[in-house]
N, C-alpha and C. Protein backbone atom coordinates (compact mmCIF):
# COMPACT_ATOMS: atom_id res chain seq x y z
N UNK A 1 81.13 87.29 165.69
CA UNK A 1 82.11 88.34 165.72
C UNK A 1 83.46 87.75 166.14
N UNK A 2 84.66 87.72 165.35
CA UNK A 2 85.75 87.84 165.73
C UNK A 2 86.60 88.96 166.42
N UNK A 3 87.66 88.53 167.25
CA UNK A 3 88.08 89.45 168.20
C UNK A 3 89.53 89.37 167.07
N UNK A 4 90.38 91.14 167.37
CA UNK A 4 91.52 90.81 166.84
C UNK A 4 92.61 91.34 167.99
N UNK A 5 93.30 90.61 167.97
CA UNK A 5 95.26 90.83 168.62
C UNK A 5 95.92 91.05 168.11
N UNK A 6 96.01 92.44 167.48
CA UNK A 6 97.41 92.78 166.55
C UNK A 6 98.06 94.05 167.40
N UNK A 7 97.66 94.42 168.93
CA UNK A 7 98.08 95.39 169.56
C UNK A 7 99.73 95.01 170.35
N UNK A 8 100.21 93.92 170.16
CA UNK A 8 101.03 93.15 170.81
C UNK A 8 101.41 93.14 172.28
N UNK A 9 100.49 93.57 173.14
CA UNK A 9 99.86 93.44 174.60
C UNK A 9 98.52 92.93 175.16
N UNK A 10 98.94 92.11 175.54
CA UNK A 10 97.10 92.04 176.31
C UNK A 10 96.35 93.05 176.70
N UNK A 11 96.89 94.01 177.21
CA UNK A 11 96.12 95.43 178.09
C UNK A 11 95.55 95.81 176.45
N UNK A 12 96.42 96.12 174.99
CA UNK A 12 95.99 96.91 174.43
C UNK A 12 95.30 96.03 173.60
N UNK A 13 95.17 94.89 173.67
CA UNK A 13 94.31 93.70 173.14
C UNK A 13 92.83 94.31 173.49
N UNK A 14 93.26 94.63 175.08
CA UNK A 14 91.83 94.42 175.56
C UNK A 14 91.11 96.11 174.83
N UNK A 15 92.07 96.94 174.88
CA UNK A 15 91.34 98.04 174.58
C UNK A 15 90.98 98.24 173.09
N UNK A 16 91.50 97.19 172.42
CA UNK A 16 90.69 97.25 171.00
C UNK A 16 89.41 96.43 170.62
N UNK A 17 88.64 96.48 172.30
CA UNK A 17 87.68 95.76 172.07
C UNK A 17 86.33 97.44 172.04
N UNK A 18 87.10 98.23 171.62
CA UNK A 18 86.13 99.32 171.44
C UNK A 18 86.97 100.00 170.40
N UNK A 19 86.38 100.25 169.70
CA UNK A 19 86.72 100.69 167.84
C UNK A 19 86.25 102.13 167.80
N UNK A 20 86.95 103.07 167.11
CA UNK A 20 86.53 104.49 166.73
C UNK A 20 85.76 105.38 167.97
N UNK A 21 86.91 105.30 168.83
CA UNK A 21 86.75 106.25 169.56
C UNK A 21 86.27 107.53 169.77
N UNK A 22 86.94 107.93 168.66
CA UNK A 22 86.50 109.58 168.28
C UNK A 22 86.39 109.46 167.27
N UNK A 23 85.52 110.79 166.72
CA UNK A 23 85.23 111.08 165.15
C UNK A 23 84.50 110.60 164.69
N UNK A 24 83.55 110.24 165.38
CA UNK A 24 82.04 108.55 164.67
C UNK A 24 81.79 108.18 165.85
N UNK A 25 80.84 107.27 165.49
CA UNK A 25 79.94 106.51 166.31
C UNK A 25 80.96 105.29 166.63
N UNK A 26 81.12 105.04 168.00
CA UNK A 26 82.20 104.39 168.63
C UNK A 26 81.77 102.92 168.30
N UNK A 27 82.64 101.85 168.18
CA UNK A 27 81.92 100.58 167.96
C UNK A 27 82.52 99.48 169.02
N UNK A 28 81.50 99.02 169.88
CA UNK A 28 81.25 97.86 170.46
C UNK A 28 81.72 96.75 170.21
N UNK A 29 82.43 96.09 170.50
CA UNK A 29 82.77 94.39 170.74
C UNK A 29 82.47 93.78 171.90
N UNK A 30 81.66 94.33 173.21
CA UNK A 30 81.78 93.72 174.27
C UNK A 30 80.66 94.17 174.93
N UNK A 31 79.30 93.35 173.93
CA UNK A 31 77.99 93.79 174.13
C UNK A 31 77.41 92.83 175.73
N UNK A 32 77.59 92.14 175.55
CA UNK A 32 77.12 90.62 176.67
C UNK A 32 78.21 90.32 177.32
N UNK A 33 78.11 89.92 178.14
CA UNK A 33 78.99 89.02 179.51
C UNK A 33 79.49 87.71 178.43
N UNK A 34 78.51 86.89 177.37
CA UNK A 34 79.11 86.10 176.66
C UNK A 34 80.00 86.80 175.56
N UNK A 35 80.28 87.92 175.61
CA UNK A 35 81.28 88.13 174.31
C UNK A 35 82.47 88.18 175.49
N UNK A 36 82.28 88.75 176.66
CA UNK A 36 83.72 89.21 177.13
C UNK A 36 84.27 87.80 177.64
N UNK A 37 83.17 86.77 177.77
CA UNK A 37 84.11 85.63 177.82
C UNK A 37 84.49 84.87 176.89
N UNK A 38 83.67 85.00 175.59
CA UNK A 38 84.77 84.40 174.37
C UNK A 38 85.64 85.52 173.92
N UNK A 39 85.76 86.89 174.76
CA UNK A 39 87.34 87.55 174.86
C UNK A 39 88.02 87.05 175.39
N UNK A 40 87.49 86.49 176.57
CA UNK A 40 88.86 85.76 177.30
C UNK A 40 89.40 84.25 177.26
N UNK A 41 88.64 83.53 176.55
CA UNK A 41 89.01 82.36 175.98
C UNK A 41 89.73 82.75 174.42
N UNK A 42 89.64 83.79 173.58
CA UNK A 42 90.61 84.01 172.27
C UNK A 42 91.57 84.73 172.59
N UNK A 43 91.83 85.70 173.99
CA UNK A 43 93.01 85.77 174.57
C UNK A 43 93.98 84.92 175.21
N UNK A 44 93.49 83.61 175.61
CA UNK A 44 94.10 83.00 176.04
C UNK A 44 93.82 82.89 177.33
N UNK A 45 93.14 83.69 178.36
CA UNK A 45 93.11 84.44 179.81
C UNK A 45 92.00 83.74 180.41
N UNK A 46 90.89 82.91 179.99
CA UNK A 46 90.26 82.41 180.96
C UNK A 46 90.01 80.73 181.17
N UNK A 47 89.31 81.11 182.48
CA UNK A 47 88.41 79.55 182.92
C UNK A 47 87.10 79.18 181.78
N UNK A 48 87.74 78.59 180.92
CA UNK A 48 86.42 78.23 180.52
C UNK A 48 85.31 77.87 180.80
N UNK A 49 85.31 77.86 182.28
CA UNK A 49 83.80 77.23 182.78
C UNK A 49 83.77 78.36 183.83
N UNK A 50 84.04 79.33 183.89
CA UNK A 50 84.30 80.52 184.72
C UNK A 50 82.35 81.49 183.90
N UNK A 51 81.78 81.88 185.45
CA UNK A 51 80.70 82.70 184.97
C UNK A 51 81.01 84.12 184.91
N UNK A 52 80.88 84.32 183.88
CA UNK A 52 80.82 85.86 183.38
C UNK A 52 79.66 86.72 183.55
N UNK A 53 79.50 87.68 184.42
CA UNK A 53 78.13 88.38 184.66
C UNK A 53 78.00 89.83 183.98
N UNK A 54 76.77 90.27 184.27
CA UNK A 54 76.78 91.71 183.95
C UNK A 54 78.33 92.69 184.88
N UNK A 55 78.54 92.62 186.30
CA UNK A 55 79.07 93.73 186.60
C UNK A 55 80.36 92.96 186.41
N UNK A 56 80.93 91.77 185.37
CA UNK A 56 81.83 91.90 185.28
C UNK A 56 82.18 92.49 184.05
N UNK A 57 81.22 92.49 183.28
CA UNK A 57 81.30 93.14 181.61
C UNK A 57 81.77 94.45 182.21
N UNK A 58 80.97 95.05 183.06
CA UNK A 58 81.12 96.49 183.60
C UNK A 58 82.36 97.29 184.29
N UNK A 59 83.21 96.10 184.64
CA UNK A 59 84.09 96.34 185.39
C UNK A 59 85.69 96.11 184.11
N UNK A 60 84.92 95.10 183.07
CA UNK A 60 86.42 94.86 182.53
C UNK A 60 85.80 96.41 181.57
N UNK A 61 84.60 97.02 180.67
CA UNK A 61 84.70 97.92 180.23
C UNK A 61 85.36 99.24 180.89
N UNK A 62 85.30 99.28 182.22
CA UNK A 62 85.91 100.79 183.05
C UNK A 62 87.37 100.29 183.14
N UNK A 63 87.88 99.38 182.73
CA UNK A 63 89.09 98.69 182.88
C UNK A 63 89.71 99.17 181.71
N UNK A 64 89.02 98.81 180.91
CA UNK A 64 89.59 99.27 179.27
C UNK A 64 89.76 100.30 178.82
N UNK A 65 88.65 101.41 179.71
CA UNK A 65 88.63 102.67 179.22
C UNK A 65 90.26 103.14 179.84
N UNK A 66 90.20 102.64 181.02
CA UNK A 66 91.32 103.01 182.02
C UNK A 66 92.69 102.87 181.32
N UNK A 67 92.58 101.51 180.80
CA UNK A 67 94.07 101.42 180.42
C UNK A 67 94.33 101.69 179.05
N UNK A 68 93.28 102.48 178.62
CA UNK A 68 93.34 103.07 177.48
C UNK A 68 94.27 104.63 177.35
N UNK A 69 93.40 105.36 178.88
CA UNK A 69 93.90 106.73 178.91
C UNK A 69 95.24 106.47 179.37
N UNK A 70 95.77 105.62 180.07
CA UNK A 70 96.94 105.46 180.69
C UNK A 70 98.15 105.51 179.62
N UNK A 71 97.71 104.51 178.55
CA UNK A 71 98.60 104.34 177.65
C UNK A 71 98.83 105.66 177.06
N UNK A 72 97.28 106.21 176.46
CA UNK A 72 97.50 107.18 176.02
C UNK A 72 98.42 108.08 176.63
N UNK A 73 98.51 108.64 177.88
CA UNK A 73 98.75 109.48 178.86
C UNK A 73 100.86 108.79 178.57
N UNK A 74 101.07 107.33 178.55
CA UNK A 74 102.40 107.33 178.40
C UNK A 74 103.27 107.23 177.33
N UNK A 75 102.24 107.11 176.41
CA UNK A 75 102.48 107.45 174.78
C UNK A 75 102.88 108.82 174.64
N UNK A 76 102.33 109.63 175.44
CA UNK A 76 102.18 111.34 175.26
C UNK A 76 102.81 111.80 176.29
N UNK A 77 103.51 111.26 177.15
CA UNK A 77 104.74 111.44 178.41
C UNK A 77 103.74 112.51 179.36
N UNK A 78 102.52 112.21 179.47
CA UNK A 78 101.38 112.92 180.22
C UNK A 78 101.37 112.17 181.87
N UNK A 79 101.09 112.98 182.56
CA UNK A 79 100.94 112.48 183.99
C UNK A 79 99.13 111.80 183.68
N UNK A 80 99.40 110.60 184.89
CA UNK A 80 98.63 109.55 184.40
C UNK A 80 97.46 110.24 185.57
N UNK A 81 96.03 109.62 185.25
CA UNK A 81 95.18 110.29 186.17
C UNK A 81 94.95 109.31 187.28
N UNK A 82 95.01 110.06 188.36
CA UNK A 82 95.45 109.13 189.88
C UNK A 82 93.63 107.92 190.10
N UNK A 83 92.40 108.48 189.28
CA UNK A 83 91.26 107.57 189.09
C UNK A 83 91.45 106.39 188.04
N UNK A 84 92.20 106.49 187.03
CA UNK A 84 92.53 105.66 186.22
C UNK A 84 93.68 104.43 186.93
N UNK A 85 94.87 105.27 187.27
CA UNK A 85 95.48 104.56 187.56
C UNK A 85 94.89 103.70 189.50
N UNK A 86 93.82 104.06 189.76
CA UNK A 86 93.31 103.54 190.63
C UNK A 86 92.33 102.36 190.51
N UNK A 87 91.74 102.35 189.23
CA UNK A 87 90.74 101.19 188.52
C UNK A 87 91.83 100.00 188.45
N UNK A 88 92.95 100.43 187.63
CA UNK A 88 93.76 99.36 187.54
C UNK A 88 94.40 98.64 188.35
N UNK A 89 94.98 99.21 189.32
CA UNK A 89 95.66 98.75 190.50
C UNK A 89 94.55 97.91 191.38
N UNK A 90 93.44 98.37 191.28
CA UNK A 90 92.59 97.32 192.19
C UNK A 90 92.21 96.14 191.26
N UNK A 91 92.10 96.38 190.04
CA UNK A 91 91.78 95.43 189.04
C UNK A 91 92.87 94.12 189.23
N UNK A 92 94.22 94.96 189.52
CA UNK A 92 95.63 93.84 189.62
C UNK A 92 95.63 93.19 190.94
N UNK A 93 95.04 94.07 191.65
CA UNK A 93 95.31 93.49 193.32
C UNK A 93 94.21 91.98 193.36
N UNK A 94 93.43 91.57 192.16
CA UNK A 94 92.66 90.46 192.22
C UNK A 94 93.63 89.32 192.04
N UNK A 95 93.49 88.22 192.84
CA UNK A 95 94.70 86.94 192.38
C UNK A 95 94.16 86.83 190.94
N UNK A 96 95.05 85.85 190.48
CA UNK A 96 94.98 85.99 188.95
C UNK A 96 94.79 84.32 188.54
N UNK A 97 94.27 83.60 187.82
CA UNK A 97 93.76 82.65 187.56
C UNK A 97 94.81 81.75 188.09
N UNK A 98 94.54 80.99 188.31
CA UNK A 98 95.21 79.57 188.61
C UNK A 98 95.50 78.68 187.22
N UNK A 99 97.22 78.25 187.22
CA UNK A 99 97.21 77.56 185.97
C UNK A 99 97.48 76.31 186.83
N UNK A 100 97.73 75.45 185.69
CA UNK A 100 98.28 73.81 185.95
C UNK A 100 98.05 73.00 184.49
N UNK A 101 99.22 72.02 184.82
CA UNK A 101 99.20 71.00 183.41
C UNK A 101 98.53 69.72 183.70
N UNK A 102 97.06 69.63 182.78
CA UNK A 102 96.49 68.56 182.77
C UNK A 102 97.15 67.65 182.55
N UNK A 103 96.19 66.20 182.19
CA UNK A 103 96.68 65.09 182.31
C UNK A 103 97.33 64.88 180.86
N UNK A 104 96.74 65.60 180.02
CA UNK A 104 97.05 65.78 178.21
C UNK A 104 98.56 66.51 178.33
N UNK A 105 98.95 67.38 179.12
CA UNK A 105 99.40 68.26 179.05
C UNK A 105 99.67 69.43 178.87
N UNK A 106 98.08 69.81 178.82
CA UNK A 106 97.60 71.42 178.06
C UNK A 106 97.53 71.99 179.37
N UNK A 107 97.49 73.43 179.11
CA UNK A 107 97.41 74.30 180.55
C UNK A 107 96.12 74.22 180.59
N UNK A 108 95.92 74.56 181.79
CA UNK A 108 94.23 74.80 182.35
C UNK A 108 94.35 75.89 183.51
N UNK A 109 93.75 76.51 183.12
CA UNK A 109 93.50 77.91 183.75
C UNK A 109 92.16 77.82 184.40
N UNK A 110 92.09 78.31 186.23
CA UNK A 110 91.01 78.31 186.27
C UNK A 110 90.67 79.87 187.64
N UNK A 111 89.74 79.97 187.51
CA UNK A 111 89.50 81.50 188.51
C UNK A 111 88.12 81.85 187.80
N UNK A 112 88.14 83.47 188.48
CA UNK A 112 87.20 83.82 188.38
C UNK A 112 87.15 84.59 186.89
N UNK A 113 86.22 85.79 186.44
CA UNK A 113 86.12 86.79 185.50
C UNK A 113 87.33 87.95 185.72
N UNK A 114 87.01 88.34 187.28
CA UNK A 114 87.63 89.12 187.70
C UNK A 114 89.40 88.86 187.83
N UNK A 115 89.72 87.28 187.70
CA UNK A 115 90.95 86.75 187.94
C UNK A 115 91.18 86.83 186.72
N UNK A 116 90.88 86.48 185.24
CA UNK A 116 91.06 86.67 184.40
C UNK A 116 91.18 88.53 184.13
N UNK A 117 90.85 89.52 184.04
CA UNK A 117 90.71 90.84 184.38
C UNK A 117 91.85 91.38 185.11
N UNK A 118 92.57 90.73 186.82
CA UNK A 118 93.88 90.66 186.78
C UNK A 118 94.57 90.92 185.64
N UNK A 119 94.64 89.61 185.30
CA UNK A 119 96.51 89.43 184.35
C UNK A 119 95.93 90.76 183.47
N UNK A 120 95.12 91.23 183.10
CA UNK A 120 95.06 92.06 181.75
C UNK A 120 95.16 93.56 182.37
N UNK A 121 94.97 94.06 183.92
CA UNK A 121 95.54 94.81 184.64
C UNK A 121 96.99 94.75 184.76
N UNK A 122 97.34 93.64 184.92
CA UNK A 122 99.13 93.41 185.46
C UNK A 122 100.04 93.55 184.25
N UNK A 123 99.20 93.25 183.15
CA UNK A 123 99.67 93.54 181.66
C UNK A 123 99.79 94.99 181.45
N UNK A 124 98.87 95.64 181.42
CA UNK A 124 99.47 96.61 181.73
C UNK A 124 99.81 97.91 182.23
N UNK A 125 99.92 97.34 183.94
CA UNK A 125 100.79 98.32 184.75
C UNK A 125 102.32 98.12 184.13
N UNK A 126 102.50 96.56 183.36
CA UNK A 126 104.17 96.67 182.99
C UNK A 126 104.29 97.70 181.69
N UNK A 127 103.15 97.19 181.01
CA UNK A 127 103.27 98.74 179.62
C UNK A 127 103.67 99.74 180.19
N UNK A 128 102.89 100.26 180.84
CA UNK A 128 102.92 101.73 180.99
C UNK A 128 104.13 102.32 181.48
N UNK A 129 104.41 101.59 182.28
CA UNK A 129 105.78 101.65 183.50
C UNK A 129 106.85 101.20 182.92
N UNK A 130 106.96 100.27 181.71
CA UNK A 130 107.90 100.01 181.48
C UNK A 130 108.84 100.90 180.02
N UNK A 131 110.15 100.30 179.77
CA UNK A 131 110.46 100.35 178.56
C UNK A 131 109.56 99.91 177.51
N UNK A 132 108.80 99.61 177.11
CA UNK A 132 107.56 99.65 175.76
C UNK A 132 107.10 100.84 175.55
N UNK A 133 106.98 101.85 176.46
CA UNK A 133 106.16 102.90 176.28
C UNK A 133 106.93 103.50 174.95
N UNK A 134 107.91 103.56 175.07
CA UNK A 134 108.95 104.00 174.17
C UNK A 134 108.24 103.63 172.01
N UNK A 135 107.68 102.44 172.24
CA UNK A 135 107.24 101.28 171.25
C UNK A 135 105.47 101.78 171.03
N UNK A 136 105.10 101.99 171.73
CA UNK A 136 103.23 102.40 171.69
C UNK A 136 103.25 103.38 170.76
N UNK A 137 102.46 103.27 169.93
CA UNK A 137 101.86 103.84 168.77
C UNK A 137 100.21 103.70 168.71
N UNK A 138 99.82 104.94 168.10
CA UNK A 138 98.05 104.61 168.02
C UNK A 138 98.09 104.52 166.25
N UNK A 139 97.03 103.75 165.64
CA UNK A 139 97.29 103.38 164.56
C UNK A 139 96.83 105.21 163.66
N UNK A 140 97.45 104.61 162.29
CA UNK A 140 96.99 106.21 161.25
C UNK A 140 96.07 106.17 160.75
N UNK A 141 95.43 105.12 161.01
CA UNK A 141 94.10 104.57 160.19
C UNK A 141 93.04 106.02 160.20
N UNK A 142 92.41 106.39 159.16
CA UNK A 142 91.72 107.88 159.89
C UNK A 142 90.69 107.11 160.91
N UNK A 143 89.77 106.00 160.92
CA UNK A 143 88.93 106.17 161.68
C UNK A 143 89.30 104.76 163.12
N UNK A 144 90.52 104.73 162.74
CA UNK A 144 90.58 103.80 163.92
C UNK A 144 91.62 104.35 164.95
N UNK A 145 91.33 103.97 166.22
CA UNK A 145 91.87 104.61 167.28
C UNK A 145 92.75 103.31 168.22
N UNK A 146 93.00 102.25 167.86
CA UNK A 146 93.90 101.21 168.26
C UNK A 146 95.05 101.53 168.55
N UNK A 147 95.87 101.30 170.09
CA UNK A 147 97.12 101.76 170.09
C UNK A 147 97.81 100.12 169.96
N UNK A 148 99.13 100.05 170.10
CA UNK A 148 100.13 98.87 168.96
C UNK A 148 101.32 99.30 169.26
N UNK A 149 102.09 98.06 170.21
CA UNK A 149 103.60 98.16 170.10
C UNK A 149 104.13 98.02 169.18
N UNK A 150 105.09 98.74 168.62
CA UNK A 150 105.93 98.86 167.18
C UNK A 150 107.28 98.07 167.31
N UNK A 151 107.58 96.29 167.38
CA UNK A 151 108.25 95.87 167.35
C UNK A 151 108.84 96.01 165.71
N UNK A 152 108.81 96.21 165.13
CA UNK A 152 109.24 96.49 163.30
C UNK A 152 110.58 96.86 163.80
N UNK A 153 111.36 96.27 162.80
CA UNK A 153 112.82 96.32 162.67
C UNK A 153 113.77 97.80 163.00
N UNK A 154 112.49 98.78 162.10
CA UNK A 154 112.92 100.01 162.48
C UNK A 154 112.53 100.99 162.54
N UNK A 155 111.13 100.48 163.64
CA UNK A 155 110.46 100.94 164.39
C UNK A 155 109.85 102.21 163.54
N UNK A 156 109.27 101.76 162.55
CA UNK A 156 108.24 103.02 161.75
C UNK A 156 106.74 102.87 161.35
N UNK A 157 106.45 101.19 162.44
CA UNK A 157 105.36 100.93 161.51
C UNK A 157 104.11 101.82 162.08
N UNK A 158 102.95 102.40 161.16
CA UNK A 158 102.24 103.39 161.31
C UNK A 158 101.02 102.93 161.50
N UNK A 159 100.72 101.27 161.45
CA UNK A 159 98.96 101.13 161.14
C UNK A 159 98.85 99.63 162.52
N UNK A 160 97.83 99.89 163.00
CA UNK A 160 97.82 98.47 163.79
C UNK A 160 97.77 97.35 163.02
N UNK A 161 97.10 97.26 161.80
CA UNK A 161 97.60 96.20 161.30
C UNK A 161 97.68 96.54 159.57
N UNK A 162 98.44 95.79 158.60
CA UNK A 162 98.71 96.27 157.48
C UNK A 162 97.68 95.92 156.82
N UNK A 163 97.57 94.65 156.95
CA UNK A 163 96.09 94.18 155.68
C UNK A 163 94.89 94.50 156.11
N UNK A 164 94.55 95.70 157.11
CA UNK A 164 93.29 96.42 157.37
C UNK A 164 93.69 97.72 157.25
N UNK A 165 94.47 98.76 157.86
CA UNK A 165 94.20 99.98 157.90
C UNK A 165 95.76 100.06 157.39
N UNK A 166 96.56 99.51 156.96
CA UNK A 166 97.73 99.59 156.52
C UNK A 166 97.22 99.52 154.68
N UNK A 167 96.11 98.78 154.68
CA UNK A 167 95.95 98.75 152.81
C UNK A 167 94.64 99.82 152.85
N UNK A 168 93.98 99.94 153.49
CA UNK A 168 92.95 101.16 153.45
C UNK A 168 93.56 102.15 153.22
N UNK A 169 94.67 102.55 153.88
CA UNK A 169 95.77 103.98 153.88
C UNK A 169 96.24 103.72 152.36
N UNK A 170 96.66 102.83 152.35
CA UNK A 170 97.40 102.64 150.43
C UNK A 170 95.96 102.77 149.83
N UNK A 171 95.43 102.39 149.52
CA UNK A 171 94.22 102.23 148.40
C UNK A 171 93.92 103.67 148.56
N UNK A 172 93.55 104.51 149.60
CA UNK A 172 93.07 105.81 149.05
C UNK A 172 94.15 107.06 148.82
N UNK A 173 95.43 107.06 149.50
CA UNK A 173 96.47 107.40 148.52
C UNK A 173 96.45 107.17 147.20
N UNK A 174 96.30 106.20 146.77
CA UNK A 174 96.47 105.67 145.54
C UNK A 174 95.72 106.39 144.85
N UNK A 175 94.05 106.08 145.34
CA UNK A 175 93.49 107.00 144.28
C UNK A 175 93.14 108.42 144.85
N UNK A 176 93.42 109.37 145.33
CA UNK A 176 93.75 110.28 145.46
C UNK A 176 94.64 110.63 144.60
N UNK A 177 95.94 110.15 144.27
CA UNK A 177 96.87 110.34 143.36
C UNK A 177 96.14 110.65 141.96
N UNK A 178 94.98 109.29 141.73
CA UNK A 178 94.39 109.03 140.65
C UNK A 178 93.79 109.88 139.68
N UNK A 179 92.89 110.77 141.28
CA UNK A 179 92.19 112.08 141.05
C UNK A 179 93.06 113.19 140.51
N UNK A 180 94.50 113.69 141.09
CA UNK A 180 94.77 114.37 140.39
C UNK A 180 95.38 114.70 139.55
């Protein structure tokens, strides 16, 4: 299974690790403790030699749900829920991995699950709070529920990503048209 990053945040990276929220049978990316750590090695965010357990799968999933409603909640200029925004804030209050430049010169990141889980908390308390909120979009896709900062020139883009739910949306326009 590949993971995708087309949400242009880590926080909403992380929350597109659960697909079709509503309207269907919701879909999973973050079955095992080993998927959420080759999440956090294709994010960029972990210790590669860092152990990933069950209650951390458990903790980054109530994490995701969290900074899911949040966004939602500042997408929709909604007061945020004081349990949500309480998952996260303790999630951030974890130190956050340790970097440094090897001897190659590559970064090396090292901590825990939970230190990795940080930065993707601290990611985003700045979404939510910040000027981006302005930019958050949930995609039009009918069955996908991915939200996506709208850096586009002028700021109209409608799909989290084009060559998935950006050409799904064209192709059945299209033939819809076809039909009538």
């Amino acid at each position: 299974m590949e993971f995708n990053f087309f949400g242009g945040d880590l926080a909403l990276d992380l929350t597109g690790t659960l697909g079709r929220r509503y309207g269907g049978t919701p879909v999973e990316f973050l079955h095992t403790p080993a998927d959420l750590h080759r999440w956090f090695a294709a994010a960029g965010v972990g210790d590669p030699s860092a152990v990933v357990g069950d209650a951390d799968l458990a903790a980054a999933k109530e994490l995701r749900e969290a900074i899911y409603r949040l966004a939602y909640a500042a997408m929709t200029a909604a007061v945020f829920d004081p349990a949500d925004r309480a998952v996260v804030n303790e999630a951030a209050a974890v130190a956050p991995p340790l970097v440094r430049i090897d001897d190659t010169g590559a970064l090396v990141r090292s901590g825990s699950a939970r230190a990795s889980l940080s930065l993707v908390a601290r990611a985003a308390i700045a979404l939510v709070t910040g000027p981006a909120t302005a930019q958050l979009h949930e995609c039009e896709g009918p069955a996908c529920t991915r939200m996506f900062l709208d850096n586009s020139a002028r700021g109209t883009r409608r799909w989290c990503d084009m060559s998935r739910c950006g050409n799904r949306a064209k192709v059945a326009k299209f033939r819809a048209r076809q039909t009538t």
